[in-house]
PDB file of N, CA and C in Angstrom:
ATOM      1  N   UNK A   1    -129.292 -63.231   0.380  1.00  0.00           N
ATOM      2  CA  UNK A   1    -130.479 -62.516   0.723  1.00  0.00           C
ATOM      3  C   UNK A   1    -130.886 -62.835   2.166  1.00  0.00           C
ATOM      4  N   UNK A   2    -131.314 -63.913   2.668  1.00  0.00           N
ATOM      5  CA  UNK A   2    -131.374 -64.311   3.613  1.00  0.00           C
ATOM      6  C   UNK A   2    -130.549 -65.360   4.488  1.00  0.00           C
ATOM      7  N   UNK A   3    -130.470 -65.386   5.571  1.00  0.00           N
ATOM      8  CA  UNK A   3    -129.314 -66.121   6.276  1.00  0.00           C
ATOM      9  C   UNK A   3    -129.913 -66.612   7.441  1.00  0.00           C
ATOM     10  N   UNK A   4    -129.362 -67.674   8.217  1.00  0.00           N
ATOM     11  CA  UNK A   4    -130.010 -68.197   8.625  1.00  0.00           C
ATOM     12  C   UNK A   4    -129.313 -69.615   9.393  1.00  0.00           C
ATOM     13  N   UNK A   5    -129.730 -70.180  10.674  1.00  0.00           N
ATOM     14  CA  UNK A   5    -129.493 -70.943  10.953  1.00  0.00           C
ATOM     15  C   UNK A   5    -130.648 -71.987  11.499  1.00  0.00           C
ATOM     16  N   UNK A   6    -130.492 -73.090  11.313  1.00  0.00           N
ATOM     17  CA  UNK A   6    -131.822 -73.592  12.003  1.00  0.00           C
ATOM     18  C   UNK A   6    -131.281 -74.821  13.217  1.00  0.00           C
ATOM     19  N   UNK A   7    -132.629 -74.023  14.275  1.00  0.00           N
ATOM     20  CA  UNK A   7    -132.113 -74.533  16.201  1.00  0.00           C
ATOM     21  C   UNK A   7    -132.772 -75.883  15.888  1.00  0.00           C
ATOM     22  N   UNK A   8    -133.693 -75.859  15.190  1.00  0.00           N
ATOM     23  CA  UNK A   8    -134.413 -77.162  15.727  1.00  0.00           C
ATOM     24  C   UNK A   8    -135.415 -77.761  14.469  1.00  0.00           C
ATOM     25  N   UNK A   9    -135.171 -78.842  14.274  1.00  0.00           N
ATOM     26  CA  UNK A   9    -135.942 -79.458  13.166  1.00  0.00           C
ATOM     27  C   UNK A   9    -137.068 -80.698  14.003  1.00  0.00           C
ATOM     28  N   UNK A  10    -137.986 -81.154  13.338  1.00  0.00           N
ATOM     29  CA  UNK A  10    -139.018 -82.753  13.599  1.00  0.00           C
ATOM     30  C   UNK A  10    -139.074 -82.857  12.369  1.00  0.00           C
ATOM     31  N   UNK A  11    -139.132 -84.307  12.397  1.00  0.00           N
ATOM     32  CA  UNK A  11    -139.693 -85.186  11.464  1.00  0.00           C
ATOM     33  C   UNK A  11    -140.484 -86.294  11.711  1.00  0.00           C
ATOM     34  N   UNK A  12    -141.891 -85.829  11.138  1.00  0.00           N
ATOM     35  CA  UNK A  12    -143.050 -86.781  11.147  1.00  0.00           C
ATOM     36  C   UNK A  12    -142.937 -88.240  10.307  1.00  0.00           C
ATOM     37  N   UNK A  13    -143.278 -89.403   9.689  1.00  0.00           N
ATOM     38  CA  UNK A  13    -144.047 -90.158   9.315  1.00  0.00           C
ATOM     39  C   UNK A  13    -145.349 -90.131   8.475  1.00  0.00           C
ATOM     40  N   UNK A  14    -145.835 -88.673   9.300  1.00  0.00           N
ATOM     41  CA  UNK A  14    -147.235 -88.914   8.694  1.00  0.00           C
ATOM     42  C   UNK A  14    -147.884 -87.548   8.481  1.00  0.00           C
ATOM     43  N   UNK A  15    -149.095 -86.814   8.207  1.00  0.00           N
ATOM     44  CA  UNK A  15    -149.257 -85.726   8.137  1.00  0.00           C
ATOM     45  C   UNK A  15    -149.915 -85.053   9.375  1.00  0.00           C
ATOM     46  N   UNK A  16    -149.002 -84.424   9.977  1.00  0.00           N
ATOM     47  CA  UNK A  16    -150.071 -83.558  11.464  1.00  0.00           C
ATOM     48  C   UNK A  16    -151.294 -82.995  11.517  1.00  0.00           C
ATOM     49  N   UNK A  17    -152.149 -83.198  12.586  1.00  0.00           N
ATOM     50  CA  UNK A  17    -153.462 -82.444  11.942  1.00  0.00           C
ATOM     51  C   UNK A  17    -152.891 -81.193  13.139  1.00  0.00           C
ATOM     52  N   UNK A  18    -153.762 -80.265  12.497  1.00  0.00           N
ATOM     53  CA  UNK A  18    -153.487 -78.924  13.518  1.00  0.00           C
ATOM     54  C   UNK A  18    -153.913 -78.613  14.829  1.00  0.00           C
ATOM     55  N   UNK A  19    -154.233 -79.744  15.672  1.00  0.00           N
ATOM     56  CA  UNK A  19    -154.081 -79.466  16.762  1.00  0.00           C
ATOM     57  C   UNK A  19    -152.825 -80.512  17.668  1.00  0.00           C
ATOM     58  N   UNK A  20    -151.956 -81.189  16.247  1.00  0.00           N
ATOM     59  CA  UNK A  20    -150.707 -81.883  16.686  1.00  0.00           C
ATOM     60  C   UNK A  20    -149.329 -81.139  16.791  1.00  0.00           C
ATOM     61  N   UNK A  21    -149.792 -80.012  15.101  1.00  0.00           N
ATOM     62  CA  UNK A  21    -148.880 -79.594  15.014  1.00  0.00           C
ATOM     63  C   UNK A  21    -148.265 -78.033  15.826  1.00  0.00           C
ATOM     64  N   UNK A  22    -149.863 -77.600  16.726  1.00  0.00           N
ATOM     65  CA  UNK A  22    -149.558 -76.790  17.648  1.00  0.00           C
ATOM     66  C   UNK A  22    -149.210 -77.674  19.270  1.00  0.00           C
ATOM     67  N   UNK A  23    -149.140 -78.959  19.510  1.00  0.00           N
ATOM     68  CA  UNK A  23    -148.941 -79.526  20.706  1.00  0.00           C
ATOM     69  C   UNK A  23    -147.386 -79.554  20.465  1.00  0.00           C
ATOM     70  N   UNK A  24    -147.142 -79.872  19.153  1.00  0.00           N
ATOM     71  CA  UNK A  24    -145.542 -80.177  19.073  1.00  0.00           C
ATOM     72  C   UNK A  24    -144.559 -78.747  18.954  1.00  0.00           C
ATOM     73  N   UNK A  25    -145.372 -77.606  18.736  1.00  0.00           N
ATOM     74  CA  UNK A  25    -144.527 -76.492  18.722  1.00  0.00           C
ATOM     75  C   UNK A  25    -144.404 -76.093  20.291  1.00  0.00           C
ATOM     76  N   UNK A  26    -144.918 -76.469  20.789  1.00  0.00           N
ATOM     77  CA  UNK A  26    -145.221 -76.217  22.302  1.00  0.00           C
ATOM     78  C   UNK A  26    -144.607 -76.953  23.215  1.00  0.00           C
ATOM     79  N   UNK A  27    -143.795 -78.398  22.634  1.00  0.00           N
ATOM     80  CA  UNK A  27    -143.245 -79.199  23.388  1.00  0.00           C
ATOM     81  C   UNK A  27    -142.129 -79.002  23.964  1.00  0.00           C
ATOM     82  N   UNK A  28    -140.812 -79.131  23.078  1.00  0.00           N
ATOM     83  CA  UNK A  28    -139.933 -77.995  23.088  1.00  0.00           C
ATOM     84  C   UNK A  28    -138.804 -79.625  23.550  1.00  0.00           C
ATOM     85  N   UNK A  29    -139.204 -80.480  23.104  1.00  0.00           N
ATOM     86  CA  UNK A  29    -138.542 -81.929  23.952  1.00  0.00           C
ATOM     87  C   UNK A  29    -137.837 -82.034  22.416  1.00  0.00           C
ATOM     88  N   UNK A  30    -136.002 -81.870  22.206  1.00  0.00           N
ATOM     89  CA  UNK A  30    -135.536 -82.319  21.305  1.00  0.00           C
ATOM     90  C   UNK A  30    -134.858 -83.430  21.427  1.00  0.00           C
ATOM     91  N   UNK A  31    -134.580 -84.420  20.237  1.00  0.00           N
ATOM     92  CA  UNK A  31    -133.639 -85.385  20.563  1.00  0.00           C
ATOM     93  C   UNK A  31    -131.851 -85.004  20.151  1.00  0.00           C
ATOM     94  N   UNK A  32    -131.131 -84.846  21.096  1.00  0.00           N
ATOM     95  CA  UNK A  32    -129.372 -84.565  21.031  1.00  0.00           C
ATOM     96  C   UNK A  32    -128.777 -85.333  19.763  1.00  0.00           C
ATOM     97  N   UNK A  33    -127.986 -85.066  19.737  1.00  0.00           N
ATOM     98  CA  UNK A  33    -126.754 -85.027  18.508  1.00  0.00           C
ATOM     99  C   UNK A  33    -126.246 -86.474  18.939  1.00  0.00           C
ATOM    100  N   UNK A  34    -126.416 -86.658  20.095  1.00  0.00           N
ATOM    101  CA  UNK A  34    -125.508 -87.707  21.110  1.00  0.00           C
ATOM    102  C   UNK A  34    -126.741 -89.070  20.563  1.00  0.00           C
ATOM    103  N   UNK A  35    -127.681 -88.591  20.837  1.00  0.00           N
ATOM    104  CA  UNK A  35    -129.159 -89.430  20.900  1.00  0.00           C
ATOM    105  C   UNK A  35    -128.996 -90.305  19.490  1.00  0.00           C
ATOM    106  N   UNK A  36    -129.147 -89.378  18.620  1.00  0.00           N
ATOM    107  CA  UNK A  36    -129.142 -89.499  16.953  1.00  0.00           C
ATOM    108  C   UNK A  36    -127.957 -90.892  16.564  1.00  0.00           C
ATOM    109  N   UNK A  37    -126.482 -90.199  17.428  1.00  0.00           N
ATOM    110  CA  UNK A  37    -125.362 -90.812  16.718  1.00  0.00           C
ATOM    111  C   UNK A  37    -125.418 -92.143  17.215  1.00  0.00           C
ATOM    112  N   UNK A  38    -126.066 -93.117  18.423  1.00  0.00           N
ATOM    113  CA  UNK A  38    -126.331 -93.752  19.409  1.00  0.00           C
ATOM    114  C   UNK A  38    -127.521 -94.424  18.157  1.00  0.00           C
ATOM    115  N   UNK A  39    -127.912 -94.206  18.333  1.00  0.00           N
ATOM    116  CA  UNK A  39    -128.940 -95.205  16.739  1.00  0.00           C
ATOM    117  C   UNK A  39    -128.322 -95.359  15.678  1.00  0.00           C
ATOM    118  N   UNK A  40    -127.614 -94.761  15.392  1.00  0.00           N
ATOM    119  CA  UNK A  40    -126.898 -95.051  13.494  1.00  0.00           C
ATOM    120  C   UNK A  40    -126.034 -96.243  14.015  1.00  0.00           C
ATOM    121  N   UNK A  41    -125.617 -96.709  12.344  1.00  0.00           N
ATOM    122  CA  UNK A  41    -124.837 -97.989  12.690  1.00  0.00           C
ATOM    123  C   UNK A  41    -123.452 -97.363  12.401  1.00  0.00           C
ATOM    124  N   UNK A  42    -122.543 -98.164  12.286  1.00  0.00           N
ATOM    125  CA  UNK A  42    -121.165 -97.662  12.508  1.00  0.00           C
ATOM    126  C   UNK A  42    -120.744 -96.788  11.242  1.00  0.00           C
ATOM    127  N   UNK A  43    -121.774 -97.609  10.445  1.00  0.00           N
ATOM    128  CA  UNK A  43    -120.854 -96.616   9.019  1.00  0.00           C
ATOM    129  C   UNK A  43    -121.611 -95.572   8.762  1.00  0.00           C
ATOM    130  N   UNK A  44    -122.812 -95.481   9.302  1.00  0.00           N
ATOM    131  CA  UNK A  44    -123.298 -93.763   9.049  1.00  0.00           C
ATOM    132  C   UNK A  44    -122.657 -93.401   9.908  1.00  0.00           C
ATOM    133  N   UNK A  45    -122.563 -93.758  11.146  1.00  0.00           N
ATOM    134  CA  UNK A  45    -121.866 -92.680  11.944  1.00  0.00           C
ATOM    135  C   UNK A  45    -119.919 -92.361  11.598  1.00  0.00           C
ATOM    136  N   UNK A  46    -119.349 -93.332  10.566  1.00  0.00           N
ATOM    137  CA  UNK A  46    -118.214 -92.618  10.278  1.00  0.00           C
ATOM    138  C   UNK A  46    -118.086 -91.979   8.907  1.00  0.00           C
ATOM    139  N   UNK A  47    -119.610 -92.252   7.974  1.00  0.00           N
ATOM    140  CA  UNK A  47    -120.108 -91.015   7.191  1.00  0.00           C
ATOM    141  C   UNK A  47    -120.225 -89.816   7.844  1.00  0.00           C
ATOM    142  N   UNK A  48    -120.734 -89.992   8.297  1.00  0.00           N
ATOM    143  CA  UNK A  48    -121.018 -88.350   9.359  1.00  0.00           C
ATOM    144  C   UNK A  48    -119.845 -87.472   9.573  1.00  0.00           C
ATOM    145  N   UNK A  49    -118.675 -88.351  10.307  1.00  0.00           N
ATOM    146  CA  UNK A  49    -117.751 -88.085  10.905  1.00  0.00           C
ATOM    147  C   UNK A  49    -116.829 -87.538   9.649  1.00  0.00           C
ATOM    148  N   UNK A  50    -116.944 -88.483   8.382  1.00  0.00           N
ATOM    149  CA  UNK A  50    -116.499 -87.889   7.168  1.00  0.00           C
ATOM    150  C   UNK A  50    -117.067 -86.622   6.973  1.00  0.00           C
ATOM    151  N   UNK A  51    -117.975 -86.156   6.957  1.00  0.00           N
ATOM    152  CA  UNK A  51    -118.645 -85.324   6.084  1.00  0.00           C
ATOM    153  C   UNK A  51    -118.712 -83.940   7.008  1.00  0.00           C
ATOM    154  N   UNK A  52    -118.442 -84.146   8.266  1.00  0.00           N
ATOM    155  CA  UNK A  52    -118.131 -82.980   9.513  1.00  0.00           C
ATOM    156  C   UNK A  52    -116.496 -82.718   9.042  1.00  0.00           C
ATOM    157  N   UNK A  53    -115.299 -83.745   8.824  1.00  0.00           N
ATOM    158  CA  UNK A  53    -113.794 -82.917   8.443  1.00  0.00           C
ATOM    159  C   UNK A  53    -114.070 -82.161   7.276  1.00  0.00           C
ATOM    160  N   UNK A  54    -114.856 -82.721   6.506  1.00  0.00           N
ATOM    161  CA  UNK A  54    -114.940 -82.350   5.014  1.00  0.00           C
ATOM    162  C   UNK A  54    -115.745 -80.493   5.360  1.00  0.00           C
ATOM    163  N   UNK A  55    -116.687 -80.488   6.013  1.00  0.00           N
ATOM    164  CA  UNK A  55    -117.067 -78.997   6.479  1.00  0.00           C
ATOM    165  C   UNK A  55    -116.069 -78.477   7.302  1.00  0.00           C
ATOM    166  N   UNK A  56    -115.497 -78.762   7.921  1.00  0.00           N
ATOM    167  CA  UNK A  56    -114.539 -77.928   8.943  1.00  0.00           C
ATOM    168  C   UNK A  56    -113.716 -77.797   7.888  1.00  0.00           C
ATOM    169  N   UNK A  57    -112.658 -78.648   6.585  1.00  0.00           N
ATOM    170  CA  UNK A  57    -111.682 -77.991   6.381  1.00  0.00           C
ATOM    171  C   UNK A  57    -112.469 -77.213   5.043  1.00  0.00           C
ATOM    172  N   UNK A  58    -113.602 -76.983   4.610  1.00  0.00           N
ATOM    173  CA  UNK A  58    -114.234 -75.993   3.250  1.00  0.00           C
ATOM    174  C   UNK A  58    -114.126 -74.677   4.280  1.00  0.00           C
ATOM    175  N   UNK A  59    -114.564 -75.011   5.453  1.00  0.00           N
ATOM    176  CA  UNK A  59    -114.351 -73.255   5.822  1.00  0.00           C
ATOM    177  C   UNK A  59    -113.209 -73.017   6.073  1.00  0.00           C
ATOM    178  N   UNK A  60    -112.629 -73.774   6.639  1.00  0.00           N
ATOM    179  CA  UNK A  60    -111.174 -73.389   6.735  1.00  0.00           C
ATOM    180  C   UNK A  60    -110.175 -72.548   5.464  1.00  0.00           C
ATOM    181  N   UNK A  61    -110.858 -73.807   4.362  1.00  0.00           N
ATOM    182  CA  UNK A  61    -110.554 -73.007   2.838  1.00  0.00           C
ATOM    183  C   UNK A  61    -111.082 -71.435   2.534  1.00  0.00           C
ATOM    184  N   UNK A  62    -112.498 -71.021   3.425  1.00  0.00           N
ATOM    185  CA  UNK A  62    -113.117 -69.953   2.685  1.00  0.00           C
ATOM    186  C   UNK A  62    -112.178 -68.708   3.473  1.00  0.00           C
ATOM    187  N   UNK A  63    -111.649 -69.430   5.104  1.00  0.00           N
ATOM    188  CA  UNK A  63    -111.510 -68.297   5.856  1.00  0.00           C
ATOM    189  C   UNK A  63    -109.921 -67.763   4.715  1.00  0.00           C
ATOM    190  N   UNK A  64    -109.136 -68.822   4.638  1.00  0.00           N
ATOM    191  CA  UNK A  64    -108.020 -68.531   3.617  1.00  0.00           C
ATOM    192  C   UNK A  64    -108.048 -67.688   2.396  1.00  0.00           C
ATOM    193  N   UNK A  65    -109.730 -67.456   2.019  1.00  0.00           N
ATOM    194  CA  UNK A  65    -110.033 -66.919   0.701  1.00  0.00           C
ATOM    195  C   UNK A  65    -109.786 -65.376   1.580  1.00  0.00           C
ATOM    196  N   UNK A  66    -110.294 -64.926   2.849  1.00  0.00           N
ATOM    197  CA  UNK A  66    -110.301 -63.286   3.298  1.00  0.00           C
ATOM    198  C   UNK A  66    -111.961 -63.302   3.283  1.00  0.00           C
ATOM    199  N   UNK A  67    -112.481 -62.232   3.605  1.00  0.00           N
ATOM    200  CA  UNK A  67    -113.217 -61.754   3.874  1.00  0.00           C
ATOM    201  C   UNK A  67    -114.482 -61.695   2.377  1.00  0.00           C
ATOM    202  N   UNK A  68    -115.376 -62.236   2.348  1.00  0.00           N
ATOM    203  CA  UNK A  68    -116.470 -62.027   1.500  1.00  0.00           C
ATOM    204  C   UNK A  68    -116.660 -60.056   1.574  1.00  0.00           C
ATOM    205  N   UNK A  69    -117.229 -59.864   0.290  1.00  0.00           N
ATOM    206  CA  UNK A  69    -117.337 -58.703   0.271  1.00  0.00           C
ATOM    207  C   UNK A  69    -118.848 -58.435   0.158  1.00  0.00           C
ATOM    208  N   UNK A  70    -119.237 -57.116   0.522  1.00  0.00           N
ATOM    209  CA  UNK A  70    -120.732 -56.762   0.141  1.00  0.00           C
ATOM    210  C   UNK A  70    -121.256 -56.701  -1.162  1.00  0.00           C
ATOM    211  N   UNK A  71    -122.726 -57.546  -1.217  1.00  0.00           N
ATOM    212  CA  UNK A  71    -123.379 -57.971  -2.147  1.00  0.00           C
ATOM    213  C   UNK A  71    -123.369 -56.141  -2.693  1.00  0.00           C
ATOM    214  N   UNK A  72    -123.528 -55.461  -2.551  1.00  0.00           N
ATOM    215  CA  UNK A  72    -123.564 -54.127  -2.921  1.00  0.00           C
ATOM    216  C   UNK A  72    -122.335 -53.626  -3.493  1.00  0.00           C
ATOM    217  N   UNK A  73    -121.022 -53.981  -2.978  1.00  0.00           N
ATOM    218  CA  UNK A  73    -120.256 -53.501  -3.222  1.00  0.00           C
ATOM    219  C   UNK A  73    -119.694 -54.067  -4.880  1.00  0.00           C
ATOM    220  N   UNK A  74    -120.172 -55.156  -4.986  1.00  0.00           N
ATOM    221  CA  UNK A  74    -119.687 -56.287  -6.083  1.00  0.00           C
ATOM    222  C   UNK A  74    -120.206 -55.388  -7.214  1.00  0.00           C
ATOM    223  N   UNK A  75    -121.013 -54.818  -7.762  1.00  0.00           N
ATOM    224  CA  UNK A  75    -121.922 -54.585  -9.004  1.00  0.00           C
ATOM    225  C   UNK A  75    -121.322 -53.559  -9.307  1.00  0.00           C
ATOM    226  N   UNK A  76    -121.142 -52.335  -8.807  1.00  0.00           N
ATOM    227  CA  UNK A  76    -119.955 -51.164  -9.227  1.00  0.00           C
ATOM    228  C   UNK A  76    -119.121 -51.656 -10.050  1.00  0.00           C
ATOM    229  N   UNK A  77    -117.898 -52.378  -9.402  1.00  0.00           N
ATOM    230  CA  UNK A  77    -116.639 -53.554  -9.334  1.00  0.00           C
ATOM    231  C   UNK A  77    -116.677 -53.825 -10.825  1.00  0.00           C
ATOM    232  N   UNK A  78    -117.977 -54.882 -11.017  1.00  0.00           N
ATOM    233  CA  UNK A  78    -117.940 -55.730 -12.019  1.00  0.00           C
ATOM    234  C   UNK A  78    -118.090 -54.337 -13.149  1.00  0.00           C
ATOM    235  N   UNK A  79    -118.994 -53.453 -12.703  1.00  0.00           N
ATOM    236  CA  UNK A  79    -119.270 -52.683 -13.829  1.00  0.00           C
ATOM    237  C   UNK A  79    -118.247 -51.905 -14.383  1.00  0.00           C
ATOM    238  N   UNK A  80    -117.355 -51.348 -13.400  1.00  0.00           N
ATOM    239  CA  UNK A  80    -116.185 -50.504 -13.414  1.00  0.00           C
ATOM    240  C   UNK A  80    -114.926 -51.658 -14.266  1.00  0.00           C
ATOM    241  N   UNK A  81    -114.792 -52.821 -14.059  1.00  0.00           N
ATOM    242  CA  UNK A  81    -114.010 -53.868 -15.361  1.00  0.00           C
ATOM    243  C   UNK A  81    -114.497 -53.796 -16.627  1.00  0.00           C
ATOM    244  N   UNK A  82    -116.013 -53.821 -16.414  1.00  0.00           N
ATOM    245  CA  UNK A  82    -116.635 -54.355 -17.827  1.00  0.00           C
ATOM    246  C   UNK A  82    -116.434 -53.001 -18.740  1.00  0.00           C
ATOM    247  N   UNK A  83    -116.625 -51.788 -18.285  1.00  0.00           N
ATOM    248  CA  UNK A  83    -116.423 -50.626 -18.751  1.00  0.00           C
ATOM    249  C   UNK A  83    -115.219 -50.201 -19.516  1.00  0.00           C
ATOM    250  N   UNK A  84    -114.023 -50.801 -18.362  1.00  0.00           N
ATOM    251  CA  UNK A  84    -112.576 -50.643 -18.893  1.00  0.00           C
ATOM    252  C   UNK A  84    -111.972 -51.810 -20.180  1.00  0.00           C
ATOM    253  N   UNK A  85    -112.802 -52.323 -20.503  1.00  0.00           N
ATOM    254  CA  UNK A  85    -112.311 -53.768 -21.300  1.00  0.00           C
ATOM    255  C   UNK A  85    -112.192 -52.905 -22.498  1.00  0.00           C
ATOM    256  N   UNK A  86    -111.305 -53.162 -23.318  1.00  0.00           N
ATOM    257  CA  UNK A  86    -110.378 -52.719 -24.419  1.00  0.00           C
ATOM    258  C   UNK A  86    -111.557 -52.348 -25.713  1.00  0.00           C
ATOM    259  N   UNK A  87    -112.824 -53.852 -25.863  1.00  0.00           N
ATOM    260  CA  UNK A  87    -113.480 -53.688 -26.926  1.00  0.00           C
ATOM    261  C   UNK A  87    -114.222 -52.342 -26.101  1.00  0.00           C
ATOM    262  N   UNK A  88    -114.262 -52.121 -25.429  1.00  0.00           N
ATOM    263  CA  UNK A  88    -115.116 -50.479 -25.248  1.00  0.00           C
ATOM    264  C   UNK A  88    -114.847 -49.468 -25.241  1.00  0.00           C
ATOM    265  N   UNK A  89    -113.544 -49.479 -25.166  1.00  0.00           N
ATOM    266  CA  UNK A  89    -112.711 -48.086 -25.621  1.00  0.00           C
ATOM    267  C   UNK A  89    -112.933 -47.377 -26.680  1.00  0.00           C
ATOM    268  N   UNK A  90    -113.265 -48.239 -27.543  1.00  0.00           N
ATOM    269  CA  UNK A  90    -113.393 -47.304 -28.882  1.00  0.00           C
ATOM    270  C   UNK A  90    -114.984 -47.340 -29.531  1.00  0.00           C
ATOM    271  N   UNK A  91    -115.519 -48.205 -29.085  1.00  0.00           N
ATOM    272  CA  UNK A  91    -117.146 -47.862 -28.726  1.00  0.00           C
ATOM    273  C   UNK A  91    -117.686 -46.380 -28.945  1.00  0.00           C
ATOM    274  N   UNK A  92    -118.391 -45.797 -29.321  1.00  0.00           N
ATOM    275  CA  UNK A  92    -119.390 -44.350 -29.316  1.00  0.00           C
ATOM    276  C   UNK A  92    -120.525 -44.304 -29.166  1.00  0.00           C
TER     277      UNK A  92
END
């Protein structure tokens, strides 16, 4: 239904009052990927590093699957099998 990527996340501590949480939409100051990995200790950061092959080779798997088809196109499909199945043949 919806899709989506997200540019930019924060995470508070505590609850913003609303004239924090419009200073911080306004800031626009993120911390890098580089920043993040530079604080973790060695084994989150070769969790990480696990869990980035582990996404690169699932798509790799999906691109092997071909092409996803339209959410529209699927429901015909299914209906046009379910129709042809043997117990419905003789159905009235």
């Amino acid at each position: 239904m919806l899709r989506g990527r997200v540019h930019e996340a924060r995470l508070y501590d505590v609850a913003l009052t609303e004239e924090e949480i419009e200073a911080s939409s306004r800031r626009g100051a993120m911390i890098s990927r580089a920043e993040v990995r530079a604080k973790l200790g060695e084994r989150a950061r070769d969790r990480i590093d696990d869990l980035e092959a582990e996404i690169l080779a699932r798509r790799e798997e999906l691109r092997g699957l071909g092409e996803a088809r339209d959410p529209d196109e699927v429901w015909p499909l299914l209906a046009h099998a379910i129709f042809n199945l043997k117990e419905f043949l003789y159905v009235r």
